[in-house]
PDB file of N, CA and C in Angstrom:
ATOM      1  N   UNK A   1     -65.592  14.634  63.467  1.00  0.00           N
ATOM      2  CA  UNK A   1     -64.234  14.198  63.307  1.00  0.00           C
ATOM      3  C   UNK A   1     -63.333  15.347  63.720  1.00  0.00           C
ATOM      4  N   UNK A   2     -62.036  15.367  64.639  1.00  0.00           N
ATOM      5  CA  UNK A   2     -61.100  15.685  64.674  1.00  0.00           C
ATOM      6  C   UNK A   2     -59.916  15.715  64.334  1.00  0.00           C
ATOM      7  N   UNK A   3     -59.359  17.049  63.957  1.00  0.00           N
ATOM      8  CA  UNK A   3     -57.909  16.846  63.246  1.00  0.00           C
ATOM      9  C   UNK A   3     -57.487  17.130  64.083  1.00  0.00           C
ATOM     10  N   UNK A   4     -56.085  16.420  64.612  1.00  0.00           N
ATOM     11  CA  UNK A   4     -55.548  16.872  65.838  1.00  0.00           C
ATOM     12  C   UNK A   4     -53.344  16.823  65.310  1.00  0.00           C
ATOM     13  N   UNK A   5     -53.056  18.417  65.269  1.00  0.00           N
ATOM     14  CA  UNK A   5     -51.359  18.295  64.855  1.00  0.00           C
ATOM     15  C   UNK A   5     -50.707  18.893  65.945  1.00  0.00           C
ATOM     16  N   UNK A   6     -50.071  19.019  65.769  1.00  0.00           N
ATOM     17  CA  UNK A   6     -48.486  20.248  66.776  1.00  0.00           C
ATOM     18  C   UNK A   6     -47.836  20.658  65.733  1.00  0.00           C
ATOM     19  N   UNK A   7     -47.382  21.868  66.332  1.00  0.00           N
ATOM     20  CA  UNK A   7     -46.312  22.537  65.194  1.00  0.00           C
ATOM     21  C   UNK A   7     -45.346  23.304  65.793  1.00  0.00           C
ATOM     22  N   UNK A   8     -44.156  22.793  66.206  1.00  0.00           N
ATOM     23  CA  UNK A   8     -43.336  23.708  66.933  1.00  0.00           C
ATOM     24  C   UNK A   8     -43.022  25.084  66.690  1.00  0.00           C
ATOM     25  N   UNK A   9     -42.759  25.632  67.868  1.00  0.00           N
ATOM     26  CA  UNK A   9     -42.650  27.192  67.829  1.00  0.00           C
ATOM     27  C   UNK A   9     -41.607  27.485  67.670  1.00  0.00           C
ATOM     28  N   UNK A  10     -41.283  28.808  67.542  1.00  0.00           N
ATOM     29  CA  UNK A  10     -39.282  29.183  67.476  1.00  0.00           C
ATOM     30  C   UNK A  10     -39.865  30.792  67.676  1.00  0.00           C
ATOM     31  N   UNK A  11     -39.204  31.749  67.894  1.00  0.00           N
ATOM     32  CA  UNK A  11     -38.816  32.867  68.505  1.00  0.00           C
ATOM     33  C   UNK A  11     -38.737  33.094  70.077  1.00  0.00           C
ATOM     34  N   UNK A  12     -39.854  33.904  69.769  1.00  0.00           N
ATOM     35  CA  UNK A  12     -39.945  34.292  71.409  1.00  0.00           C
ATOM     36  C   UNK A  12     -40.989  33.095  72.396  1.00  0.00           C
ATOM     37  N   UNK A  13     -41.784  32.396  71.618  1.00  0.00           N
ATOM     38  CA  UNK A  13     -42.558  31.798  72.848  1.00  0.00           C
ATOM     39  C   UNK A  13     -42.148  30.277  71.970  1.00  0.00           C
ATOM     40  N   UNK A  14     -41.384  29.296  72.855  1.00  0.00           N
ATOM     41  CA  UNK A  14     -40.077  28.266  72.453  1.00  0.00           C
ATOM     42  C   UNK A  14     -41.677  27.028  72.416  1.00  0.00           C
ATOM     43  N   UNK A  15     -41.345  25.614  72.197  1.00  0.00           N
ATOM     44  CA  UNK A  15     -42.689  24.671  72.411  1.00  0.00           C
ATOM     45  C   UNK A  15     -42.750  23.994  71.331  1.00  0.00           C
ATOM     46  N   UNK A  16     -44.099  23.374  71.727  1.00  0.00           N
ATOM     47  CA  UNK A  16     -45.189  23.296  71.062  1.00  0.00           C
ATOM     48  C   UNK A  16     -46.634  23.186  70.866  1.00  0.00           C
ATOM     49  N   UNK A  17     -47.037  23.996  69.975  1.00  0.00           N
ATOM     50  CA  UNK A  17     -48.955  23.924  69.582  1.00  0.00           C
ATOM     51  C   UNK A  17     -49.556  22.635  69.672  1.00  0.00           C
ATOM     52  N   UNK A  18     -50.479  22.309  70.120  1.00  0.00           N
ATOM     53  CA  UNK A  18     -50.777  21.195  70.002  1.00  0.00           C
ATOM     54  C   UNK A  18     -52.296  21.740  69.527  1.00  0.00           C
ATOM     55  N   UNK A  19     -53.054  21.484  68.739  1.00  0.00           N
ATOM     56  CA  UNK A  19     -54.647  22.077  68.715  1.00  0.00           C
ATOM     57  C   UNK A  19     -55.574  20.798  67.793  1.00  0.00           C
ATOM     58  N   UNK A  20     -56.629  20.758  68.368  1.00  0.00           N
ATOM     59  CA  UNK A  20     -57.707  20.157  67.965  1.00  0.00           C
ATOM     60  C   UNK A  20     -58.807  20.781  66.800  1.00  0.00           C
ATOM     61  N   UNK A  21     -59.334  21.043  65.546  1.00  0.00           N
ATOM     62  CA  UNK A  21     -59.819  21.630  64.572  1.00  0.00           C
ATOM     63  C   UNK A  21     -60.884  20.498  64.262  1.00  0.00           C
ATOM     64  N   UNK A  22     -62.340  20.754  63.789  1.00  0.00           N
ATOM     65  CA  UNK A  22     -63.200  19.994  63.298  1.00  0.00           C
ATOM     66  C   UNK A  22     -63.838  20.620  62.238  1.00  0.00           C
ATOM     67  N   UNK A  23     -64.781  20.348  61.369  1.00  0.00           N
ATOM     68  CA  UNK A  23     -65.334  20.940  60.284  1.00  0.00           C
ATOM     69  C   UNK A  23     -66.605  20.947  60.717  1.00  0.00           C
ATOM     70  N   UNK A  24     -67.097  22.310  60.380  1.00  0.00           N
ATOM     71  CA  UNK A  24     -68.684  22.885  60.876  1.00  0.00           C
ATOM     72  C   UNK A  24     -69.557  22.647  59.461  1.00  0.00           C
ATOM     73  N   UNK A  25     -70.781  23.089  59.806  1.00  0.00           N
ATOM     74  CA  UNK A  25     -71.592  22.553  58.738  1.00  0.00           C
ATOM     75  C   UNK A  25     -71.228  22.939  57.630  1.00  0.00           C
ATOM     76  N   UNK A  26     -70.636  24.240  57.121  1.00  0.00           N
ATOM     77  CA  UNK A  26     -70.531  24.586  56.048  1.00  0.00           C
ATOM     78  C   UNK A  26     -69.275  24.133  55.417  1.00  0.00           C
ATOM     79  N   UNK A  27     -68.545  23.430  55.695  1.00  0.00           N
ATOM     80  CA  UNK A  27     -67.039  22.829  55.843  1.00  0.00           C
ATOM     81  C   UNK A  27     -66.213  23.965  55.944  1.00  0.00           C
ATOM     82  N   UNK A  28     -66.115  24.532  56.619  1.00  0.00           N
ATOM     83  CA  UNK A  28     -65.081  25.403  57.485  1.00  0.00           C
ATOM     84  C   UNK A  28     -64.912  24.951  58.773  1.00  0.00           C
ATOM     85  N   UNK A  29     -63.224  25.286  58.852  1.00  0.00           N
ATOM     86  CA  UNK A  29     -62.590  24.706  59.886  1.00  0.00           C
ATOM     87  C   UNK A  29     -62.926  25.752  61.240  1.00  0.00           C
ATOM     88  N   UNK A  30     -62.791  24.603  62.485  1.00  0.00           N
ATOM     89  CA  UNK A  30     -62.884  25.795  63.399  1.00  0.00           C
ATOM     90  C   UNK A  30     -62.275  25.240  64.444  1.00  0.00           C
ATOM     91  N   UNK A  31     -62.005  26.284  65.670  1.00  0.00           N
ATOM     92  CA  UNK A  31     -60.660  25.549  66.278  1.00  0.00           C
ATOM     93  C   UNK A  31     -61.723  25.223  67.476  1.00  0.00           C
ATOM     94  N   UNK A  32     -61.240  23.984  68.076  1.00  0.00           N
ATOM     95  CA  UNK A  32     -62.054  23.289  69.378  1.00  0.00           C
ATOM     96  C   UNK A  32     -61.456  23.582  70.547  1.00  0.00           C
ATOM     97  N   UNK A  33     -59.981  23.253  70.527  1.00  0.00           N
ATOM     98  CA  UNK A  33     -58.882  22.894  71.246  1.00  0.00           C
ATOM     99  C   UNK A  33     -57.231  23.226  71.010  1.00  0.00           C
ATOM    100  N   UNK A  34     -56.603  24.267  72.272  1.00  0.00           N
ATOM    101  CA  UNK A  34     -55.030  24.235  71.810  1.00  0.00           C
ATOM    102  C   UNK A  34     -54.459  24.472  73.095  1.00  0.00           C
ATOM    103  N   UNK A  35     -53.271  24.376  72.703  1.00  0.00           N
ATOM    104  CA  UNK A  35     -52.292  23.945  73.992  1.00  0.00           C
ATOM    105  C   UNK A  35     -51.323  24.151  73.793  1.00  0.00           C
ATOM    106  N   UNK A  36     -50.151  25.006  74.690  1.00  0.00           N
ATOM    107  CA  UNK A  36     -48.620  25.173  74.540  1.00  0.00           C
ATOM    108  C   UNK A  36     -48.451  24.278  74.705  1.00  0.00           C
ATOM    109  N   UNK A  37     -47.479  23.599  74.870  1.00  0.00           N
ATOM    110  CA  UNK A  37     -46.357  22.475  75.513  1.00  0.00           C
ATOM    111  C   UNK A  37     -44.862  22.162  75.416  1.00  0.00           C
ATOM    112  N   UNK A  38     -44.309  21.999  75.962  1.00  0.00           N
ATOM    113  CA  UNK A  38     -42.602  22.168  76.234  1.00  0.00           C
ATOM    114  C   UNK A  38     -42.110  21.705  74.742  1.00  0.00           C
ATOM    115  N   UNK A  39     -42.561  20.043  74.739  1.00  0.00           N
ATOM    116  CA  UNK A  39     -42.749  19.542  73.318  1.00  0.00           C
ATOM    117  C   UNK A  39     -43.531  18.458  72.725  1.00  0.00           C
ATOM    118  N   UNK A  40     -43.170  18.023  71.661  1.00  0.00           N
ATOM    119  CA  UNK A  40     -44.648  17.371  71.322  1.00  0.00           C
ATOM    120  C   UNK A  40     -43.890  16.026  71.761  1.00  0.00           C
ATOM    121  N   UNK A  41     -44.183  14.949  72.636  1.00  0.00           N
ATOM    122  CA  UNK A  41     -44.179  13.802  73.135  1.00  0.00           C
ATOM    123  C   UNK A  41     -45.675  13.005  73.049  1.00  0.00           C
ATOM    124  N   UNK A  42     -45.362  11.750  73.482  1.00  0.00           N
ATOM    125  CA  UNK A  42     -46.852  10.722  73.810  1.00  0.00           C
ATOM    126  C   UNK A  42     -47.152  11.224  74.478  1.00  0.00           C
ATOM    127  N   UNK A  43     -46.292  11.766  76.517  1.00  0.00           N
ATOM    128  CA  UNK A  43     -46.640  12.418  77.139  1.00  0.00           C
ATOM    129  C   UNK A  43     -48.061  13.715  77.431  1.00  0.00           C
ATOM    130  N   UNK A  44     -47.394  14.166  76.471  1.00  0.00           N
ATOM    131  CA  UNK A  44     -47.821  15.750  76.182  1.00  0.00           C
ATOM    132  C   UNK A  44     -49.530  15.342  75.692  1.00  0.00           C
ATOM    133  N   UNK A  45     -49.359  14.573  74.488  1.00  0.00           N
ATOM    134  CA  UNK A  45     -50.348  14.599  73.539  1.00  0.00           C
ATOM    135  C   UNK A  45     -51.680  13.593  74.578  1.00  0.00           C
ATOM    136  N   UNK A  46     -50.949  12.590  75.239  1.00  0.00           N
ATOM    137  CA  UNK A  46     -52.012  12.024  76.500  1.00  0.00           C
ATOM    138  C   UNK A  46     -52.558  12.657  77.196  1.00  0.00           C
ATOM    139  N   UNK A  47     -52.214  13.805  77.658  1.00  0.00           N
ATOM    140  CA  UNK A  47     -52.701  14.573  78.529  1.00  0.00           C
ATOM    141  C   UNK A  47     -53.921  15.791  77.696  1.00  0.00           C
ATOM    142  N   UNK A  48     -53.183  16.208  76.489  1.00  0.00           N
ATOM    143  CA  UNK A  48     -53.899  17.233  75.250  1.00  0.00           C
ATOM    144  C   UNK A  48     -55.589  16.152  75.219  1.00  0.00           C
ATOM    145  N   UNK A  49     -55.251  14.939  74.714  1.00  0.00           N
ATOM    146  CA  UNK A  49     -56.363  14.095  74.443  1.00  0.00           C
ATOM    147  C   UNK A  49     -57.385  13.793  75.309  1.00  0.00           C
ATOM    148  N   UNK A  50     -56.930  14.002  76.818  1.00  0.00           N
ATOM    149  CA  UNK A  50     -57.774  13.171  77.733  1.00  0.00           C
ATOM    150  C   UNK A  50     -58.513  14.572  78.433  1.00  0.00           C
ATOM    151  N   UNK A  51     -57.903  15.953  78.237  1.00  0.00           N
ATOM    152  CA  UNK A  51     -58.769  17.066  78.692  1.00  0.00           C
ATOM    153  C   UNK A  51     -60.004  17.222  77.498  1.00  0.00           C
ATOM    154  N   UNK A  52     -59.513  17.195  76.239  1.00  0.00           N
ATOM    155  CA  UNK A  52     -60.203  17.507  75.226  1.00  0.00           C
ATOM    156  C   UNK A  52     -61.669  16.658  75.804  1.00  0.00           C
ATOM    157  N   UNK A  53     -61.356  15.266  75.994  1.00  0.00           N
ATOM    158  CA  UNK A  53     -61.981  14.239  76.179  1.00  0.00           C
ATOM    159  C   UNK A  53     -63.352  14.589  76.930  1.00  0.00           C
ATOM    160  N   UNK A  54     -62.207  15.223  78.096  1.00  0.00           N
ATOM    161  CA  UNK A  54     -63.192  15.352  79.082  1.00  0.00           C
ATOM    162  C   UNK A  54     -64.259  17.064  78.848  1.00  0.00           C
ATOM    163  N   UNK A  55     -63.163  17.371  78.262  1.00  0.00           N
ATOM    164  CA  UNK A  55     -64.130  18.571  77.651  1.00  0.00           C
ATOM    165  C   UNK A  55     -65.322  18.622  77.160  1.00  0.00           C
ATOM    166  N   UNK A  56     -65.136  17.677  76.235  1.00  0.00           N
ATOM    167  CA  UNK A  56     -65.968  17.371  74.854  1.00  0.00           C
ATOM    168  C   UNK A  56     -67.224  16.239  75.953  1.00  0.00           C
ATOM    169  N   UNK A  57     -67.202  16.484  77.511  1.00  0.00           N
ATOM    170  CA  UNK A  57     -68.253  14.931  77.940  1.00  0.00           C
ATOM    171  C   UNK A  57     -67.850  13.792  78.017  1.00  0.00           C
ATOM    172  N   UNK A  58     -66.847  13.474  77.484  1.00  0.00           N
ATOM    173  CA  UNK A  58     -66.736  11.950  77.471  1.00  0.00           C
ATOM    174  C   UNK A  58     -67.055  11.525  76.026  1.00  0.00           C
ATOM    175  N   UNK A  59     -68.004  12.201  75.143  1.00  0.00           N
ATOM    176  CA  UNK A  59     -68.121  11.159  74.217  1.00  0.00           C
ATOM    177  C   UNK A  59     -67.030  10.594  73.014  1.00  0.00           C
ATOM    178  N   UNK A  60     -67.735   9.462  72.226  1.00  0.00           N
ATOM    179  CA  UNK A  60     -66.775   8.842  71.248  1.00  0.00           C
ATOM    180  C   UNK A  60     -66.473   9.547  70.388  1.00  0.00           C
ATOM    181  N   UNK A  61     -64.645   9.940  70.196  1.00  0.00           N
ATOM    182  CA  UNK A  61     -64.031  10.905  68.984  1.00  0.00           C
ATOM    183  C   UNK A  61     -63.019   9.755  68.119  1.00  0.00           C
ATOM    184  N   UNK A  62     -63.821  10.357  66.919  1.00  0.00           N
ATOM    185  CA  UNK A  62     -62.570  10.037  65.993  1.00  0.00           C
ATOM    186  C   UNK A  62     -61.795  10.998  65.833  1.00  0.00           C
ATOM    187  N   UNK A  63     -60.759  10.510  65.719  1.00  0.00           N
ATOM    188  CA  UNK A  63     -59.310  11.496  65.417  1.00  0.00           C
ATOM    189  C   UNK A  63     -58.892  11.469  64.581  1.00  0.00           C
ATOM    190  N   UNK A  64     -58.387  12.280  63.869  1.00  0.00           N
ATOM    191  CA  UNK A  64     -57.383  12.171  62.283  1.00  0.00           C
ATOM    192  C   UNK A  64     -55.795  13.130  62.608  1.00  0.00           C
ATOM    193  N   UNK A  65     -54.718  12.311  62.605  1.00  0.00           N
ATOM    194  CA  UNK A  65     -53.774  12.746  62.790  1.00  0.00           C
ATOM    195  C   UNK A  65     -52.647  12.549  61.511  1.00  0.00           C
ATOM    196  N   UNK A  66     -51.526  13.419  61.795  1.00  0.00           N
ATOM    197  CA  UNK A  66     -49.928  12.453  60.670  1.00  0.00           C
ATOM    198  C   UNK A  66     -49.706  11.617  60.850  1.00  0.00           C
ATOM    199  N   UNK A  67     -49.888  10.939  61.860  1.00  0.00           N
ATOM    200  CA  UNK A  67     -48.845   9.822  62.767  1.00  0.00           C
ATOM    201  C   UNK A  67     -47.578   9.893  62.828  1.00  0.00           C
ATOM    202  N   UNK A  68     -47.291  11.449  63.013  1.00  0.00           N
ATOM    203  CA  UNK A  68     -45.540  10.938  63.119  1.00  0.00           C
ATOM    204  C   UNK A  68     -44.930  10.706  64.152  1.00  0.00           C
ATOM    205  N   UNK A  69     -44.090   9.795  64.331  1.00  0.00           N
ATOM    206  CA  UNK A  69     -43.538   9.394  65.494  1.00  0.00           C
ATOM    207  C   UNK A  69     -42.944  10.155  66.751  1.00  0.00           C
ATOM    208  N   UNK A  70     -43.861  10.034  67.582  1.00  0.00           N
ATOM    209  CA  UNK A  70     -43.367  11.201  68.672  1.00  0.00           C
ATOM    210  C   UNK A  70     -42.375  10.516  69.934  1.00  0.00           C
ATOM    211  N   UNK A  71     -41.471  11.173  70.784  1.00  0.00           N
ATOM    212  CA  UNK A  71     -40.773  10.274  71.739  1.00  0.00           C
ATOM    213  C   UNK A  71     -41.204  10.683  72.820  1.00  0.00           C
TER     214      UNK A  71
END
């Protein structure tokens, strides 16, 4: 399973994080996947999802997200 958030930036490097995290055997988190991006849009996050995708092989991911409404 994947947790997948963004968290906008502010100082010097402007955006947003976008990163992918899963839990290893011992349940500790570990990071898979991250990404600057201008900001967090459907855009953005389509493109975050479909490298991961292809990263990860192709295979079937569940995702666990906020769902908050992105534009």
């Amino acid at each position: 399973m994947l947790f997948v958030d963004g968290a906008h930036l502010s100082g010097l490097y402007m955006g947003t994080l976008l990163g992918a995290v899963a839990l290893d055997a011992d349940n500790n988190l570990f990071n898979v996947a991250y990404a600057v991006m201008s900001s967090e849009n459907n855009n953005n996050y389509e493109w975050f999802l479909r490298v991961l995708r292809e990263c990860l092989g192709g295979m079937q991911l569940v995702i666990m997200s906020d769902e908050n409404q992105t534009g």
